[in-house]
C-alpha atoms as a PDB file:
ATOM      1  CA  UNK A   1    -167.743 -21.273  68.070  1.00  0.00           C
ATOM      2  CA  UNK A   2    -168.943 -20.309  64.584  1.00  0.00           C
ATOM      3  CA  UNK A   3    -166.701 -19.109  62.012  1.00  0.00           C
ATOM      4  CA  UNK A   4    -168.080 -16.829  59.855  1.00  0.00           C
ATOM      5  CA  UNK A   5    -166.757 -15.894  56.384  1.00  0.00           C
ATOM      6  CA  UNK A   6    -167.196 -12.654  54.503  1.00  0.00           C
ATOM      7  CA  UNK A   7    -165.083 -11.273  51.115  1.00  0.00           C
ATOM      8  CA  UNK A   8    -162.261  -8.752  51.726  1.00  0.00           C
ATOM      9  CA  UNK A   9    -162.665  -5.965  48.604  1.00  0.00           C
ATOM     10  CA  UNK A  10    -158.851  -4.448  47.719  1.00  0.00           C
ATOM     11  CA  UNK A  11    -158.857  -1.806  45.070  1.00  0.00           C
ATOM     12  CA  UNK A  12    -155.215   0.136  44.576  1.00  0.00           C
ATOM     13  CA  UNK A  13    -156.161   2.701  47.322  1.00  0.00           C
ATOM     14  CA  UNK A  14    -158.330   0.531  49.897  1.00  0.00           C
ATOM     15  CA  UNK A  15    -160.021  -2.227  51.456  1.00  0.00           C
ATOM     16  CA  UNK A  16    -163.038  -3.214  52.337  1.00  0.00           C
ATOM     17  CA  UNK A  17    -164.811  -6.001  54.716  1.00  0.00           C
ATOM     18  CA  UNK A  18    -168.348  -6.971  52.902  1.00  0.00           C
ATOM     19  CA  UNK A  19    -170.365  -7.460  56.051  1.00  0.00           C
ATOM     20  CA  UNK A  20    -174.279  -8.404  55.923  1.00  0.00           C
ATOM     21  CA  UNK A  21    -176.254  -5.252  58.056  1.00  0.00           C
ATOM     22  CA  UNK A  22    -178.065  -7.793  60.224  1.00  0.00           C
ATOM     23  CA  UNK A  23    -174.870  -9.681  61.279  1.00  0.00           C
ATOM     24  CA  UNK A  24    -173.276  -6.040  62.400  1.00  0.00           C
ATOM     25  CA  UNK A  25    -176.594  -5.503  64.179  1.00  0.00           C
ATOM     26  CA  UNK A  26    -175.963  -9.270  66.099  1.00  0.00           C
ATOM     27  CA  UNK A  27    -172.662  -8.650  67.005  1.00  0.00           C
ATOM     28  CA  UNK A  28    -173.862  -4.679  68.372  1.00  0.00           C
ATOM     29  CA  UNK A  29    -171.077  -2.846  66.503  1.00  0.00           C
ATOM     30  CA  UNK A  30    -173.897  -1.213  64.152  1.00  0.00           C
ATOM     31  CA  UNK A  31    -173.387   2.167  65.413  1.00  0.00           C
ATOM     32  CA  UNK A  32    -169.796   1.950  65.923  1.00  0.00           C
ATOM     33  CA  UNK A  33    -169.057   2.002  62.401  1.00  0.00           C
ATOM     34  CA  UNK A  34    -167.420   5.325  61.257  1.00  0.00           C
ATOM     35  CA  UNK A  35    -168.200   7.456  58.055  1.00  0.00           C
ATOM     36  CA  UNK A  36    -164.825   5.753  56.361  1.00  0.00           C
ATOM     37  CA  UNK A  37    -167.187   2.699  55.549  1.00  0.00           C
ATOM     38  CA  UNK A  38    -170.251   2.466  53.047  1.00  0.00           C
ATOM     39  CA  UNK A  39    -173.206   1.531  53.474  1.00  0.00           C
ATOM     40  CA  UNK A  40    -175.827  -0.679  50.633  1.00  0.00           C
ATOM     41  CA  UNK A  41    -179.370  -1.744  51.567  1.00  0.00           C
ATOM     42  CA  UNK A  42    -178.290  -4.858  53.061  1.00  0.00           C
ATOM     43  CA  UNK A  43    -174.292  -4.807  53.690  1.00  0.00           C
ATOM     44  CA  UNK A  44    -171.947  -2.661  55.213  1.00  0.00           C
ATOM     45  CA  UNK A  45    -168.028  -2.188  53.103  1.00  0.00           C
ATOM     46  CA  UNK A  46    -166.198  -1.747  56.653  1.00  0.00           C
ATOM     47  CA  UNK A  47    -163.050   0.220  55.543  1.00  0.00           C
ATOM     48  CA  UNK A  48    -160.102  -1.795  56.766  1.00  0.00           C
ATOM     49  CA  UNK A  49    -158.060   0.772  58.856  1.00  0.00           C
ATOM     50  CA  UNK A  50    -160.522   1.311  61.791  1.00  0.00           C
ATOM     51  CA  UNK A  51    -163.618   0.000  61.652  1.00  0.00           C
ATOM     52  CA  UNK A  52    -163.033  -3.820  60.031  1.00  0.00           C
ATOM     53  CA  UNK A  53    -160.754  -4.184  63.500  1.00  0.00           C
ATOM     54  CA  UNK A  54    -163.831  -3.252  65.654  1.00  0.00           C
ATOM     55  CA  UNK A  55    -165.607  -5.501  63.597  1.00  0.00           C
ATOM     56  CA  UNK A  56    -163.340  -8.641  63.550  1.00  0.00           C
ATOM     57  CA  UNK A  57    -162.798  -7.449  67.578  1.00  0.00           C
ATOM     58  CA  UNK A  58    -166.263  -7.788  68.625  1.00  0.00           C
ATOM     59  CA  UNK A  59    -166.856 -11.356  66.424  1.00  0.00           C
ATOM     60  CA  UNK A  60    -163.786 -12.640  68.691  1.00  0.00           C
ATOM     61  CA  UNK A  61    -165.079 -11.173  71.751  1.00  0.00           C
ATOM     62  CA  UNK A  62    -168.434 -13.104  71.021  1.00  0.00           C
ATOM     63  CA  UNK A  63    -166.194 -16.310  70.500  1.00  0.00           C
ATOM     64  CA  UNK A  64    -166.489 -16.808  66.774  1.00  0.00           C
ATOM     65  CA  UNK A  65    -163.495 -16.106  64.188  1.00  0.00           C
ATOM     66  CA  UNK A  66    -163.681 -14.877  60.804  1.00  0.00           C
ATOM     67  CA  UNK A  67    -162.333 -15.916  57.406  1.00  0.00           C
ATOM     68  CA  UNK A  68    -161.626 -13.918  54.634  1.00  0.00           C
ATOM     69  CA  UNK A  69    -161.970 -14.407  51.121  1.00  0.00           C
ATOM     70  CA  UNK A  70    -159.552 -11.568  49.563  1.00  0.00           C
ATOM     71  CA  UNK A  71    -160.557 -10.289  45.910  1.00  0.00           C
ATOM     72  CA  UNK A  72    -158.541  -6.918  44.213  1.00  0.00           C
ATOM     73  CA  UNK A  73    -159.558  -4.835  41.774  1.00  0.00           C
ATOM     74  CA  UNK A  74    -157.211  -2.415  39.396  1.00  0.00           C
ATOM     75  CA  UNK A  75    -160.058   0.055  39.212  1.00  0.00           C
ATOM     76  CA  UNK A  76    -162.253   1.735  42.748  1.00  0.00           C
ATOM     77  CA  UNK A  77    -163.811  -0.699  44.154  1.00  0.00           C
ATOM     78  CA  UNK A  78    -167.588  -0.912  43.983  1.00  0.00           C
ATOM     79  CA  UNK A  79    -168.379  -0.265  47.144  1.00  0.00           C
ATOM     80  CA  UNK A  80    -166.903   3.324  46.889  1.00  0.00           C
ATOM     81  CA  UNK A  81    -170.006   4.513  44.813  1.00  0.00           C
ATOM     82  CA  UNK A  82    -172.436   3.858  47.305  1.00  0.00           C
ATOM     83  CA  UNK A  83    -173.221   6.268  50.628  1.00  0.00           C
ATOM     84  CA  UNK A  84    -170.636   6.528  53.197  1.00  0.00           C
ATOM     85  CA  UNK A  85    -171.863   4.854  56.704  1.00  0.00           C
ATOM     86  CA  UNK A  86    -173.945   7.658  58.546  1.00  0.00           C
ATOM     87  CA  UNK A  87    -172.188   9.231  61.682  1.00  0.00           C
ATOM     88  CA  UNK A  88    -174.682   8.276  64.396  1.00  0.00           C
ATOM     89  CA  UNK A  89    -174.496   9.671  67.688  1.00  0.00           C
ATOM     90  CA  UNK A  90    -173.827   5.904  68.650  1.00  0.00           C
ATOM     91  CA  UNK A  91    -170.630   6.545  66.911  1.00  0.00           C
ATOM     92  CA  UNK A  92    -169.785   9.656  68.339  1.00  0.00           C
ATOM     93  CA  UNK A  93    -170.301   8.593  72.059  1.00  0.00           C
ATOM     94  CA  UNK A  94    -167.601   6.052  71.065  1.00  0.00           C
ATOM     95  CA  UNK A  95    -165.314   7.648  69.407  1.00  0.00           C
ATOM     96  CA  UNK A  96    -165.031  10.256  72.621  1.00  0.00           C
ATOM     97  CA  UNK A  97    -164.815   7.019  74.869  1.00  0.00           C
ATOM     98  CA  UNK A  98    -162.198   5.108  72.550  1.00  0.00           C
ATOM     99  CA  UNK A  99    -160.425   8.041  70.987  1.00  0.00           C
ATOM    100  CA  UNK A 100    -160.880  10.612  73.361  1.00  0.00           C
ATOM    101  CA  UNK A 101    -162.231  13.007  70.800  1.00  0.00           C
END
């Protein structure tokens, strides 16, 4: 089992799990990631309401836990001024099968 860590962004309105692109990609949850999250050129910001669950679901599923190391912000976080996550078909297809919709 490996436990892998990864900062938790809080601003006043949001949070956000700082997750590397490739380790998304290893744990196949790439294109379940909704447009709530943002995207940079080498992490996803994996809002926490929906898609940081699938996230943290799939690491557990794989047998490995995750840490979090929590930092806040008084002002948007910084994550908030980059592009939102595309909406892939990958994401709709699962959103119909887990949402019905």
């Amino acid at each position: 089992m490996k436990v892998r860590n990864f900062r938790f962004v809080s601003d006043p309105g949001h949070g956000y799990l700082r997750v590397p692109l490739e380790v998304l990609k290893e744990y196949g949850v790439m294109f379940k990631i909704s447009p709530f999250s943002f995207k940079s050129d080498k992490f996803a910001y994996l809002e926490e309401d929906c898609d940081m669950t699938t996230f943290v679901d799939a690491v557990r599923a794989a047998g490995d836990d995750v840490q979090f190391k929590v930092s806040y912000t008084n002002n948007d976080a910084s994550c908030r001024r980059y592009p939102r996550f595309p909406e892939t078909m990958g994401y709709i297809e699962y959103r119909k099968e887990k949402y019905g919709f």
